[in-house]
Protein backbone atom coordinates (compact mmCIF):
# COMPACT_ATOMS: atom_id res chain seq x y z
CA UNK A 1 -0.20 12.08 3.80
CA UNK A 2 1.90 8.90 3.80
CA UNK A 3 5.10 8.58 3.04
CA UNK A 4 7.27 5.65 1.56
CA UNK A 5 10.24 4.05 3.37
CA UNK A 6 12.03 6.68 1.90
CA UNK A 7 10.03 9.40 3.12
CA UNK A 8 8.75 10.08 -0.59
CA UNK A 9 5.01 11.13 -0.36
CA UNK A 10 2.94 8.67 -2.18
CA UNK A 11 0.42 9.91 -4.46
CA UNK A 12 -2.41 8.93 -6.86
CA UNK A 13 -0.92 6.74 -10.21
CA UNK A 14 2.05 5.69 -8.14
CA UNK A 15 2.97 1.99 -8.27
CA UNK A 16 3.60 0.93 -4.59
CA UNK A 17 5.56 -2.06 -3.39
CA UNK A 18 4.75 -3.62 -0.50
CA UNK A 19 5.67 -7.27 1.71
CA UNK A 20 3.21 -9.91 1.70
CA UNK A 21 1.78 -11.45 5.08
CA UNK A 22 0.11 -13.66 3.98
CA UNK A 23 -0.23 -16.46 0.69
CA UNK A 24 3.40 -16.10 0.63
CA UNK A 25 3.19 -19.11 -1.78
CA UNK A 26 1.30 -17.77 -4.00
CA UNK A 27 2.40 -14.24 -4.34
CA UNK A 28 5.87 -14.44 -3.20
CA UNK A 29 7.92 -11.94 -0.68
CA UNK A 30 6.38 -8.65 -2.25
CA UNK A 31 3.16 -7.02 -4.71
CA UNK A 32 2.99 -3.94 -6.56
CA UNK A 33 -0.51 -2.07 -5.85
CA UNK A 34 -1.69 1.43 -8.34
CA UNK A 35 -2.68 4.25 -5.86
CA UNK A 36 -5.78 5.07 -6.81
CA UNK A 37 -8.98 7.36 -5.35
CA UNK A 38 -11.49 6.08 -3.85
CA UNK A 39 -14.67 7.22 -2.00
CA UNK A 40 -13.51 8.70 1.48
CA UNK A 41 -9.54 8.31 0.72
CA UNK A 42 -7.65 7.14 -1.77
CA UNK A 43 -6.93 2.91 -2.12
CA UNK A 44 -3.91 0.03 -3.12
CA UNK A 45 -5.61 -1.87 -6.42
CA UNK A 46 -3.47 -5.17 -6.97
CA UNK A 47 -1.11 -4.79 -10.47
CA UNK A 48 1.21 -7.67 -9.94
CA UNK A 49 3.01 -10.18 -7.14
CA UNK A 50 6.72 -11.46 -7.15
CA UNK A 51 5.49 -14.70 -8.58
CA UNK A 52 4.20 -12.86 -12.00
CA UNK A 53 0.35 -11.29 -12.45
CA UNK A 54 -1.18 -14.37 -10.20
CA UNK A 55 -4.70 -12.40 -10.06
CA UNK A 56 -6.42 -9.99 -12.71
CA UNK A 57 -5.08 -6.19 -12.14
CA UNK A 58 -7.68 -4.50 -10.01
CA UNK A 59 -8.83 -7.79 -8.96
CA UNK A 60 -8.11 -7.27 -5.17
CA UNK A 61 -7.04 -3.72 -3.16
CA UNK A 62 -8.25 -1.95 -0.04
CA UNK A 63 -8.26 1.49 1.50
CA UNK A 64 -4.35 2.69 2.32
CA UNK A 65 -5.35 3.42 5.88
CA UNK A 66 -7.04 -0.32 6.25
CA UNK A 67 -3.84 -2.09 4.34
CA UNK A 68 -0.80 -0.71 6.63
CA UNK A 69 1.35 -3.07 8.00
CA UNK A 70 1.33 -4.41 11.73
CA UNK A 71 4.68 -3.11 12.79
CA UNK A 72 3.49 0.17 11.98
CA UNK A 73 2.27 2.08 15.10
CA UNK A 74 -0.48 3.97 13.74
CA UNK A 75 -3.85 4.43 15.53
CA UNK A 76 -6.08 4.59 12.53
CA UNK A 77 -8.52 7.01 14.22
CA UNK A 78 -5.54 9.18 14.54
CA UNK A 79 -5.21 9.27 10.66
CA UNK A 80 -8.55 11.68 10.01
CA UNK A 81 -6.70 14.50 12.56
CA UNK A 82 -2.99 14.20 11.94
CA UNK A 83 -1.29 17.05 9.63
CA UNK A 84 2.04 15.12 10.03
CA UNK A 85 3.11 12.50 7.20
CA UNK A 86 3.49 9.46 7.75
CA UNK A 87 6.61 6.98 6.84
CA UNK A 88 5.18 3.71 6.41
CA UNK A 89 8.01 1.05 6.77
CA UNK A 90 8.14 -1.53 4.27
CA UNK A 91 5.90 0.67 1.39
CA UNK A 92 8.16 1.62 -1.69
CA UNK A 93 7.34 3.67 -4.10
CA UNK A 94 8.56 1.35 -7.42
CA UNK A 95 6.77 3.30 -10.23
């Protein structure tokens, strides 16, 4: 279970913000993704950037364990066995 930097457990349909690290020019400080589920866990699916809808909605995403950010110190492999939820700092739960 993840949780957002509010400690409010993100779920499937939920419109998460979260910081860019990279293409900061393009997309700006910040892009809202769609929880969604996928095959094996559930994913981000792009919806729209700080800049305005820069790429098609669903266009780009990735699984929520794959997409956390750096500062976070998660071992991954740890994610299949933990029962505790995790805050992810930075995630924001916007819709």
């Amino acid at each position: 279970m993840f949780l957002d930097c509010n400690g409010v457990e993100i779920c499937t349909g939920h419109v998460v913000r979260a910081p860019i690290t990279g293409n900061r020019e393009l997309h700006g400080a910040w892009a809202d993704y769609t929880v969604e589920k996928a095959p094996g866990g559930y994913k981000l699916s792009y919806l729209r950037s700080e800049k305005g809808d820069i790429l098609p909605v669903g266009y780009t995403g990735g699984y929520m364990a794959d997409t956390l950010p750096d500062d976070d110190e998660f071992d991954i492999k740890a994610l299949v066995f933990t029962k505790m939820p995790l805050r992810v700092s930075g995630w924001e739960i916007v819709g």
